[in-house]
N, C-alpha and C. Protein backbone atom coordinates (compact mmCIF):
# COMPACT_ATOMS: atom_id res chain seq x y z
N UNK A 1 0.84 -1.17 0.00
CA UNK A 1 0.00 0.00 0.00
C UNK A 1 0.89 1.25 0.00
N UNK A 2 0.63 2.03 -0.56
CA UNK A 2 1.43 3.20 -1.42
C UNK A 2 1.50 4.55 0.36
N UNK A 3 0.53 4.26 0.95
CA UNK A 3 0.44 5.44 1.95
C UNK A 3 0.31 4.72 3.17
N UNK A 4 0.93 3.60 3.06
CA UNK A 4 1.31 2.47 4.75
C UNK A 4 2.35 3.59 5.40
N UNK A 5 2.21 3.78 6.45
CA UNK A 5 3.05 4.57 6.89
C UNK A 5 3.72 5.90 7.15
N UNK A 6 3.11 6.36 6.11
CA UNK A 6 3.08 7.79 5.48
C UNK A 6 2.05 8.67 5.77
N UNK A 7 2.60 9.65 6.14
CA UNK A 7 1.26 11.02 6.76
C UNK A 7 1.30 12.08 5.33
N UNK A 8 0.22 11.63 4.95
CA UNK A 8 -0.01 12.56 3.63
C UNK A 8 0.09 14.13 3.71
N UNK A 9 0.20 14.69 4.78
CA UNK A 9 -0.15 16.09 5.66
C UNK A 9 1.32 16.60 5.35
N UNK A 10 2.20 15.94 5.62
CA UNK A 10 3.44 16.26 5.80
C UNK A 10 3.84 16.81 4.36
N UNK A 11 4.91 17.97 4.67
CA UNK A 11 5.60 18.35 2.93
C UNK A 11 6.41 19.40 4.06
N UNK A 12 7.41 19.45 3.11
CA UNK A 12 8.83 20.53 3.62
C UNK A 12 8.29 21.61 3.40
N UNK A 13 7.90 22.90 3.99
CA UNK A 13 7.16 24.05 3.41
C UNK A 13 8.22 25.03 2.57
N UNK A 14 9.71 24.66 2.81
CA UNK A 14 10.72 25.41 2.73
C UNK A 14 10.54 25.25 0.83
N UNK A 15 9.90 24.21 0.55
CA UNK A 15 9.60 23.44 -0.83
C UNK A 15 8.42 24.23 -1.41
N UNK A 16 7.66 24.54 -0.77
CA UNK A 16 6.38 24.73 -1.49
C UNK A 16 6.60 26.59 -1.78
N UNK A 17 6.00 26.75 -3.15
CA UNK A 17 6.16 28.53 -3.62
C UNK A 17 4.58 29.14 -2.86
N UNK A 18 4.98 30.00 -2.48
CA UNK A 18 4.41 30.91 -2.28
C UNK A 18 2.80 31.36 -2.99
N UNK A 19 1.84 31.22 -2.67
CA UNK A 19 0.43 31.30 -3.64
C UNK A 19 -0.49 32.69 -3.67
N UNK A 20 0.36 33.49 -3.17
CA UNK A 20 -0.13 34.69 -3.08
C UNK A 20 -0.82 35.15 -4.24
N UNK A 21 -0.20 34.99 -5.44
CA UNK A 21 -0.65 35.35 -6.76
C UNK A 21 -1.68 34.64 -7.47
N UNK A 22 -1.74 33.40 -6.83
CA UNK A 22 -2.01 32.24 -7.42
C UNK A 22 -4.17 32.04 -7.43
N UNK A 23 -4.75 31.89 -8.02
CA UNK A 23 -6.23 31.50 -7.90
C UNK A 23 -6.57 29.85 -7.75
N UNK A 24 -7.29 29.50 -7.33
CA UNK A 24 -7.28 28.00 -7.17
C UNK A 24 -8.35 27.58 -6.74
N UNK A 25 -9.07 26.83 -7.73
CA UNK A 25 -10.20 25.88 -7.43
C UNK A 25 -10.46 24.80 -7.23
N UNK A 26 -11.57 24.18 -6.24
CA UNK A 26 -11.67 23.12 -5.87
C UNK A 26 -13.04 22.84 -5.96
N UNK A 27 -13.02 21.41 -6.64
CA UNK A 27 -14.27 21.13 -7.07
C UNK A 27 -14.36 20.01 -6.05
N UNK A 28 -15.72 19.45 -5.14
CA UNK A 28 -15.52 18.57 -4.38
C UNK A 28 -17.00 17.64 -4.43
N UNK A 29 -17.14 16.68 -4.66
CA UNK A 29 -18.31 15.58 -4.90
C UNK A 29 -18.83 15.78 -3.20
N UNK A 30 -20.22 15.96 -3.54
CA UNK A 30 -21.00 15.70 -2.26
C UNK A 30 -21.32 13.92 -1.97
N UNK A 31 -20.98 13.65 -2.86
CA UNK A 31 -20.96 12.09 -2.08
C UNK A 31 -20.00 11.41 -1.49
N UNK A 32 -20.28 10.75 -0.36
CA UNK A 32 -19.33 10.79 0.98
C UNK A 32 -19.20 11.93 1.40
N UNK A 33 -20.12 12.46 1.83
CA UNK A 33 -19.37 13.91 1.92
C UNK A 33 -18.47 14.06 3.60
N UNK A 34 -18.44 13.47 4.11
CA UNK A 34 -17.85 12.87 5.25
C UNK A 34 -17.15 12.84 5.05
N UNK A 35 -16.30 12.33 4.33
CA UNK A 35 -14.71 12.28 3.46
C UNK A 35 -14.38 13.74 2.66
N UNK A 36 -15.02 13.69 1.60
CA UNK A 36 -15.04 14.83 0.70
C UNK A 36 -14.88 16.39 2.02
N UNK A 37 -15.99 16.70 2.35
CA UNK A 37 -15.29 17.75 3.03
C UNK A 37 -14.17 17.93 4.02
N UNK A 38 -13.82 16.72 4.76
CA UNK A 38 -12.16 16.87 5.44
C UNK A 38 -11.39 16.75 4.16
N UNK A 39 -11.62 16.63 3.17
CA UNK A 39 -10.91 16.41 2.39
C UNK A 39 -10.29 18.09 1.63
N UNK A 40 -11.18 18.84 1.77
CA UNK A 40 -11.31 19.76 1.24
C UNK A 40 -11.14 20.94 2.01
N UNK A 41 -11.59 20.74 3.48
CA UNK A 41 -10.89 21.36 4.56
C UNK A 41 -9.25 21.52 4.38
N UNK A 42 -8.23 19.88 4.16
CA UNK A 42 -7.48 19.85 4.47
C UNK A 42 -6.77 20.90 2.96
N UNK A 43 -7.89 20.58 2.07
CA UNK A 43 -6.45 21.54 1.12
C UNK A 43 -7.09 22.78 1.20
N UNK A 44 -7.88 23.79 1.29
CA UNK A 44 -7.98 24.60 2.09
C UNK A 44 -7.27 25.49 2.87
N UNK A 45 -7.08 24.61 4.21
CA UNK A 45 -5.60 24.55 4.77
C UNK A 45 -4.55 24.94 4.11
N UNK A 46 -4.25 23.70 3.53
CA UNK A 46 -2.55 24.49 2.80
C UNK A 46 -2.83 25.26 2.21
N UNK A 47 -3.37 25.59 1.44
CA UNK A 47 -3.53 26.67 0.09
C UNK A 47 -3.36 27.92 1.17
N UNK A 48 -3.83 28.09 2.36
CA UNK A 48 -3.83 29.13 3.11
C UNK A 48 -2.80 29.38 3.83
N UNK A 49 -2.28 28.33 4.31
CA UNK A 49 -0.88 28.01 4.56
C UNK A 49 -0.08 28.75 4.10
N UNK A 50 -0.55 28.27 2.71
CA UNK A 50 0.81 28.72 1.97
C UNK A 50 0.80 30.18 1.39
N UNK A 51 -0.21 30.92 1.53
CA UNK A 51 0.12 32.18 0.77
C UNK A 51 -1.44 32.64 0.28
N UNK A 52 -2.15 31.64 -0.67
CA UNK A 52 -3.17 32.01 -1.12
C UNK A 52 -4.02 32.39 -0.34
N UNK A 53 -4.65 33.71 -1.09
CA UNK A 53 -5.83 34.48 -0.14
C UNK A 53 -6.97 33.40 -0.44
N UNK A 54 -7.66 34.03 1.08
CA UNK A 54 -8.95 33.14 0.93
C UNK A 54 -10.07 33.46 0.01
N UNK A 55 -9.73 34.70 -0.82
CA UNK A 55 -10.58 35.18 -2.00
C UNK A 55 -10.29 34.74 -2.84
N UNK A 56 -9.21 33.99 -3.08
CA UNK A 56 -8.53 33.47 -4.18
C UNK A 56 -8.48 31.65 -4.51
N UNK A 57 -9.46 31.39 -3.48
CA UNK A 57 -9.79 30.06 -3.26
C UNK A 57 -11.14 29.72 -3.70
N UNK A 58 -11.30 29.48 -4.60
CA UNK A 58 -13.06 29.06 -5.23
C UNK A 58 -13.35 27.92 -5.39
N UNK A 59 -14.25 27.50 -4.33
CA UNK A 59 -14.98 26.12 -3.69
C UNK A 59 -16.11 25.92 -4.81
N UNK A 60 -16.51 24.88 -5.41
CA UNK A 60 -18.03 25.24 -5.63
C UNK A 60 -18.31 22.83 -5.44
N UNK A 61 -19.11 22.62 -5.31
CA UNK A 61 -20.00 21.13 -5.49
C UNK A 61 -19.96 20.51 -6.56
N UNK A 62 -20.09 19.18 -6.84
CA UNK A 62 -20.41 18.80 -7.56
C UNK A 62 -21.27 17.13 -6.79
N UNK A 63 -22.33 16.70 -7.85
CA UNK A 63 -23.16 15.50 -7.54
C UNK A 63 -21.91 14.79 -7.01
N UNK A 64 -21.10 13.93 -7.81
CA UNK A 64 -20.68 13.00 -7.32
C UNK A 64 -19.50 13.14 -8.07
N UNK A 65 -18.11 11.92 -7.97
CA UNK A 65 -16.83 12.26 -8.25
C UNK A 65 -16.78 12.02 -9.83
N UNK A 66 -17.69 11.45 -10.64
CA UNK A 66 -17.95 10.97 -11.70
C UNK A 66 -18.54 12.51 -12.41
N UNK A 67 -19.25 13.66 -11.55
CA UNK A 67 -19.17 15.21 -12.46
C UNK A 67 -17.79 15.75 -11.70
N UNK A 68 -16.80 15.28 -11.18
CA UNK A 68 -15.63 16.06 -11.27
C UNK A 68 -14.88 16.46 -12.22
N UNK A 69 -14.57 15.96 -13.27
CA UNK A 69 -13.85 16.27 -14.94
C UNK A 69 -14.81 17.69 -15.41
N UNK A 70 -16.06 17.16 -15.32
CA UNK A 70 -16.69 18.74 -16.04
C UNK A 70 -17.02 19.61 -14.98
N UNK A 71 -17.25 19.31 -14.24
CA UNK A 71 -16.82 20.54 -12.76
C UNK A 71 -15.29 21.17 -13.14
N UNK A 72 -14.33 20.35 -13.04
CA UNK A 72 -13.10 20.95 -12.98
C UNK A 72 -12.56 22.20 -14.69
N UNK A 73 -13.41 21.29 -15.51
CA UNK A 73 -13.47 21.61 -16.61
C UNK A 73 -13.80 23.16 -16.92
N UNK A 74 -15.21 23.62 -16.25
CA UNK A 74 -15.75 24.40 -16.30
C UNK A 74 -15.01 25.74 -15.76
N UNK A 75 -14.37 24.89 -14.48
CA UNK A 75 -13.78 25.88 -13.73
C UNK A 75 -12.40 26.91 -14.18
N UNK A 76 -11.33 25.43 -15.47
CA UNK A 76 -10.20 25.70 -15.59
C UNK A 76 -10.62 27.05 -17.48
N UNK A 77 -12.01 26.76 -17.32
CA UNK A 77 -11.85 27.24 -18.44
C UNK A 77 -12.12 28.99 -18.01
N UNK A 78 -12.19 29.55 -16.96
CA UNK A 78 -12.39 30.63 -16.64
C UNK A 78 -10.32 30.85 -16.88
N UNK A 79 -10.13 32.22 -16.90
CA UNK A 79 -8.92 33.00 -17.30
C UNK A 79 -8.26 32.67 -16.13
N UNK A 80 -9.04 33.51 -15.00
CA UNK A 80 -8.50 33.55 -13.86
C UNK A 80 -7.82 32.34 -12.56
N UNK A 81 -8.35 31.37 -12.96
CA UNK A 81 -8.54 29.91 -12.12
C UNK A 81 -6.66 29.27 -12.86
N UNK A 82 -6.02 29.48 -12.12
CA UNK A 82 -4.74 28.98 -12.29
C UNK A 82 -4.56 27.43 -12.18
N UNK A 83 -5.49 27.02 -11.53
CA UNK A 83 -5.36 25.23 -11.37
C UNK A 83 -6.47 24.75 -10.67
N UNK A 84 -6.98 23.55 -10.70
CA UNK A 84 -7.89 23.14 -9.94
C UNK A 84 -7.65 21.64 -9.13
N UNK A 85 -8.14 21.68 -8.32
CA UNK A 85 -7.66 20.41 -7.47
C UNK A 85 -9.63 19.74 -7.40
N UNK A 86 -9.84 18.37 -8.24
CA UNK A 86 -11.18 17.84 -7.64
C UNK A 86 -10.87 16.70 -6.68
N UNK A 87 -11.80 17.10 -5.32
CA UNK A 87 -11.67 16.07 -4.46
C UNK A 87 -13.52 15.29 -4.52
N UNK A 88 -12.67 13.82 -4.14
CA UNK A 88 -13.70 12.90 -3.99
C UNK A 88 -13.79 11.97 -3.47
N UNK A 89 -14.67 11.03 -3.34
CA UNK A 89 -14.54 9.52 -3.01
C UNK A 89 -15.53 8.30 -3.25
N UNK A 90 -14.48 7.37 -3.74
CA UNK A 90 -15.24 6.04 -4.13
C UNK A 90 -14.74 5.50 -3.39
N UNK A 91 -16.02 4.47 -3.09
CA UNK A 91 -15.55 3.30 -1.90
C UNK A 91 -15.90 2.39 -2.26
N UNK A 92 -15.06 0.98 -2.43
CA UNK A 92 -15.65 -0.21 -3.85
C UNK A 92 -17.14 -0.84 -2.74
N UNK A 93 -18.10 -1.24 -4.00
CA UNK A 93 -18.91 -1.87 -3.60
C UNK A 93 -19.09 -3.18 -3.84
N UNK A 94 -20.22 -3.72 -4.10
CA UNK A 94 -20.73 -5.01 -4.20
C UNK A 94 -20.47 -5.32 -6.04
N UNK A 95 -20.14 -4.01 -6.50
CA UNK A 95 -20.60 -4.46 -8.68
C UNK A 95 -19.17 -3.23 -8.88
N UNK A 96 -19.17 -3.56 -10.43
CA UNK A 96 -18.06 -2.57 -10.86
C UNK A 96 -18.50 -1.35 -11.13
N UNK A 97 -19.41 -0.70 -10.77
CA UNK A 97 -19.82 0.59 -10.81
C UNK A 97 -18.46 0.83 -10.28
N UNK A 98 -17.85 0.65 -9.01
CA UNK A 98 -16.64 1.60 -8.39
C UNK A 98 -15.54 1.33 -9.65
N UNK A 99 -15.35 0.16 -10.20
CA UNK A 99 -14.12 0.53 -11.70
C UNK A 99 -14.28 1.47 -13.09
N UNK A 100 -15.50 1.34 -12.78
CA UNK A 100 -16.60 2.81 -14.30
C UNK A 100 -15.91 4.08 -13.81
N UNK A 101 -16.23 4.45 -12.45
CA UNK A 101 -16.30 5.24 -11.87
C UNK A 101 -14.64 6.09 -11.65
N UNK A 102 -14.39 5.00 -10.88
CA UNK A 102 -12.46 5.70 -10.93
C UNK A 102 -12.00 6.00 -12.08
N UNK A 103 -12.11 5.08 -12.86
CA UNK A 103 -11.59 5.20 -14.31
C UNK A 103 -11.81 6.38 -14.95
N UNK A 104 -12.81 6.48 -15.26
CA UNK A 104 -13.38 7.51 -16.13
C UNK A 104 -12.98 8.85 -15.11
N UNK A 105 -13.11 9.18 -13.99
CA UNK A 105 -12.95 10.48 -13.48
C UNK A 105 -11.44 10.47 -13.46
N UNK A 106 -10.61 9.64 -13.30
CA UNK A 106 -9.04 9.74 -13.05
C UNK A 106 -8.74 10.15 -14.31
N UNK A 107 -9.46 9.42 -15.44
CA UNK A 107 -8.87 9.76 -16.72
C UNK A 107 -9.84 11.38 -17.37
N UNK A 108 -10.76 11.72 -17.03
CA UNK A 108 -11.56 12.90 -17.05
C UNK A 108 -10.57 13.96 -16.37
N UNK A 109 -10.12 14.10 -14.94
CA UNK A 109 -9.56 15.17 -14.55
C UNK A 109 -7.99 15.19 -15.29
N UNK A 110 -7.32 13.82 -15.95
CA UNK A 110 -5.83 14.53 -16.45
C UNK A 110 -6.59 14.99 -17.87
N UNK A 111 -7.62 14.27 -18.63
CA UNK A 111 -8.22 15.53 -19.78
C UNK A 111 -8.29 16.32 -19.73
N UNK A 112 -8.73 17.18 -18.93
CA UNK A 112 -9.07 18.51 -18.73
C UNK A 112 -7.83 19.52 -18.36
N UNK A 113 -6.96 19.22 -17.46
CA UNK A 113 -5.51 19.72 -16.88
C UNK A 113 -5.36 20.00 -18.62
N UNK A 114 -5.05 18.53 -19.20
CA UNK A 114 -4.29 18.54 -20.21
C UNK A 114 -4.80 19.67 -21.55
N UNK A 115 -6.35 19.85 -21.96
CA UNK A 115 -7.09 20.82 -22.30
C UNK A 115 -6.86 22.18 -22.08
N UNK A 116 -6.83 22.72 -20.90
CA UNK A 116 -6.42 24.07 -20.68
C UNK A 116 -5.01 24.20 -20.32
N UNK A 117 -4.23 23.27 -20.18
CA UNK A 117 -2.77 23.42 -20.06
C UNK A 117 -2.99 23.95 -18.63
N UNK A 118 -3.63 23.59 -17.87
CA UNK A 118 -3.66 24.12 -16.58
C UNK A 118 -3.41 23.04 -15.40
N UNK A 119 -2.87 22.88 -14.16
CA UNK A 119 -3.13 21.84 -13.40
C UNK A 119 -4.76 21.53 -13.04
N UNK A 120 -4.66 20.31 -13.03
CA UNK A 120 -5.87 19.62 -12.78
C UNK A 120 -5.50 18.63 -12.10
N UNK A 121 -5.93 18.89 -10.60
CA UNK A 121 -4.90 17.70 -9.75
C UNK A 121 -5.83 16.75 -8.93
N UNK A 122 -5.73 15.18 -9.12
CA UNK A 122 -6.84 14.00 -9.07
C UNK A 122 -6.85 13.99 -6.95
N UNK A 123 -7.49 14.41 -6.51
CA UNK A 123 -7.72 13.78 -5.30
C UNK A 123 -9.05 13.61 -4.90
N UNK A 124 -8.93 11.89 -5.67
CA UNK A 124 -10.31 11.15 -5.15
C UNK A 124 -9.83 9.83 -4.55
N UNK A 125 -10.37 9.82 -3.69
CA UNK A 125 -10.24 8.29 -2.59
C UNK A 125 -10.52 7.34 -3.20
N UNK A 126 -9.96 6.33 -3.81
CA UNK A 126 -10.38 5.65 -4.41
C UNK A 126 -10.05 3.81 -2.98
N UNK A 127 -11.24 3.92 -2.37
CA UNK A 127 -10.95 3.16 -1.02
C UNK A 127 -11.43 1.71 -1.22
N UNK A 128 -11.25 0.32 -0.38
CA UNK A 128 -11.86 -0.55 -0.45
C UNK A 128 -12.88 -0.68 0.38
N UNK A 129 -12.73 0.64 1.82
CA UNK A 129 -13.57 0.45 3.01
C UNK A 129 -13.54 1.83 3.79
N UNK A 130 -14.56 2.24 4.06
CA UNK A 130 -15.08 3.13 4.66
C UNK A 130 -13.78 4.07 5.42
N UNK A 131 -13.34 2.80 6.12
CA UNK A 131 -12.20 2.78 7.48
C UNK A 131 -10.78 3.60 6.50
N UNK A 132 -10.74 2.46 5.50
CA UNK A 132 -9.23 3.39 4.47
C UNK A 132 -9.50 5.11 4.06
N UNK A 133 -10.66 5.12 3.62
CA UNK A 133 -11.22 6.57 3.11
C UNK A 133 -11.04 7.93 4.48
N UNK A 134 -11.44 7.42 6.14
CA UNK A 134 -11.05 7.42 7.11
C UNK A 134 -9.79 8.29 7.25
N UNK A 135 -8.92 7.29 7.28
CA UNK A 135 -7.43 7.37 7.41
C UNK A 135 -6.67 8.14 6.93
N UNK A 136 -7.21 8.69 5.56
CA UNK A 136 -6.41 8.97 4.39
C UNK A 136 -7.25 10.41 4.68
N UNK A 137 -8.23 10.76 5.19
CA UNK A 137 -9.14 12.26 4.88
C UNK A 137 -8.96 12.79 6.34
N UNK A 138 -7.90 12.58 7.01
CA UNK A 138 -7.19 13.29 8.47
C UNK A 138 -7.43 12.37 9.24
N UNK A 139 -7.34 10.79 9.42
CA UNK A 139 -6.97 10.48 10.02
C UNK A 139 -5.45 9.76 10.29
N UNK A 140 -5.10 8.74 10.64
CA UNK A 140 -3.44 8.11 10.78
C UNK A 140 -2.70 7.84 9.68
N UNK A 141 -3.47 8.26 8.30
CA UNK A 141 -2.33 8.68 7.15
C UNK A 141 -2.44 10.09 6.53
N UNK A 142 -3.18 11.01 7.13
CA UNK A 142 -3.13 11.87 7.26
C UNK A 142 -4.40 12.62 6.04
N UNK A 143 -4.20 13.69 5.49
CA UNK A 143 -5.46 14.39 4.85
C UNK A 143 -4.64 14.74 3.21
N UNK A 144 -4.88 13.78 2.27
CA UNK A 144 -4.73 13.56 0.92
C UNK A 144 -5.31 15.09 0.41
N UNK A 145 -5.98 15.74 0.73
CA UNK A 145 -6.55 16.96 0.51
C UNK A 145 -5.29 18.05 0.63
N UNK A 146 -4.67 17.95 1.54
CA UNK A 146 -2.84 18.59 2.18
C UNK A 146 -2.72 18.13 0.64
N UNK A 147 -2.04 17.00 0.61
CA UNK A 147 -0.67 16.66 -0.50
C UNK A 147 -1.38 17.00 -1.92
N UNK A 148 -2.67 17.15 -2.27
CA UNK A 148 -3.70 17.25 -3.73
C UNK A 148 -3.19 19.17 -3.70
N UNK A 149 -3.42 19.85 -2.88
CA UNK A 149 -3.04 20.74 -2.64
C UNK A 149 -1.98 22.01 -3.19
N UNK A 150 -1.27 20.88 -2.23
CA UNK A 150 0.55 21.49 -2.59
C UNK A 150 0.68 21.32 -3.78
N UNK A 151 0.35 19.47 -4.34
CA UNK A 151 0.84 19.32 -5.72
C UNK A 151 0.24 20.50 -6.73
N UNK A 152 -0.92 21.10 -6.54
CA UNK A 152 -1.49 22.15 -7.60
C UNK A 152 -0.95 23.63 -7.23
N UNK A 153 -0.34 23.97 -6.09
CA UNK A 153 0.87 24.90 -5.93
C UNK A 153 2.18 24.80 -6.49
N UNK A 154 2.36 23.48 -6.43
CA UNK A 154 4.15 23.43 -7.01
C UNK A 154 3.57 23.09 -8.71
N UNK A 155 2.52 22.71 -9.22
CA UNK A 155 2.26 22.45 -10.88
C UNK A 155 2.28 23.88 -11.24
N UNK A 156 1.27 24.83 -10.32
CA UNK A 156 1.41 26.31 -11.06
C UNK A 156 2.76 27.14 -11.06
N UNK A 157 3.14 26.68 -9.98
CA UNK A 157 4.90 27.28 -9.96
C UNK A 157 5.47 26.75 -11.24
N UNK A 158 5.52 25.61 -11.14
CA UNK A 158 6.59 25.34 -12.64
C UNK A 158 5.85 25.35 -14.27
N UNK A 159 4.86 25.61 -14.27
CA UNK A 159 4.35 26.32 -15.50
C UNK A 159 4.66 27.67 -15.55
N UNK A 160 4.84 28.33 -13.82
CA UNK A 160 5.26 29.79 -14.38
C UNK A 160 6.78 29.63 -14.93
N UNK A 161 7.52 29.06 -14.34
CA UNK A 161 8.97 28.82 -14.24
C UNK A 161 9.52 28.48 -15.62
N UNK A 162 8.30 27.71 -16.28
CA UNK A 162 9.31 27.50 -17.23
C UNK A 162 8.36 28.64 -18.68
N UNK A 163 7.65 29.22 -18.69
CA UNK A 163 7.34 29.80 -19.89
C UNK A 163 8.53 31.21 -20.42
């Protein structure tokens, strides 16, 4: 398991640029929302952490993690929206609805990044059990929402960096 051990929360801040300048949206599935909003709390958090004003942080819903691609879509296509981070969560069930589901949104949110040349950064839980989804959204591996975060701080840094 990729996050045995590991507190997703954690990052060197000495690492992360500065977001003062920066706009940043977050699109977040109301299903699970138990998950989804610590989830979204936690990047939140950093984004504030790190620099970005809280005016400069644009929250908006979506049904479920499966309208995250055109949620995020919608969002990256505004001028101002420098990157977007969609948070979500699937938790496998009884049928492959949960493999339709990951699939298509994992591969929906790098479409869209890739579309506007903008970050579009995937943080959806993709869990076997309630308890993992848990763990990973602030509890003992910490809040995947933190590390979805940063990564769409350090993607807009090095798109500025290198044009």
């Amino acid at each position: 398991m990729a996050t045995e051990g590991k507190n997703l929360s954690t990052y060197d801040s000495d690492t992360i640029p500065n977001g003062a300048d920066f706009k940043i949206g977050i699109v977040v599935s109301e299903w699970n929302e138990n998950i989804t909003d610590n989830l979204c709390k936690g990047a939140k958090k950093a984004l504030l952490d790190n620099g970005v004003l809280e005016e400069n942080i644009i929250i908006e819903q979506a049904p479920g993690s499966f309208e995250l691609p055109l949620g995020a879509q919608w969002m990256l296509k505004r001028d101002d929206i420098d990157g977007v981070v969609a948070i979500g969560s699937v938790i496998q069930g009884e049928t492959k609805h949960f493999d339709f589901v990951c699939q298509a949104t994992a591969q929906g949110v790098k479409d869209v990044g890739l579309k506007y040349d903008k970050p579009a950064i995937f943080c959806v839980l993709t869990d076997n059990t309630m308890q993992q989804a848990i763990d990973r959204s602030g509890g003992k591996h910490g809040n995947k929402g933190v590390e979805a975060a940063i990564a769409c701080l350090k993607m807009i840094d090095l798109k500025k960096k290198l044009k």
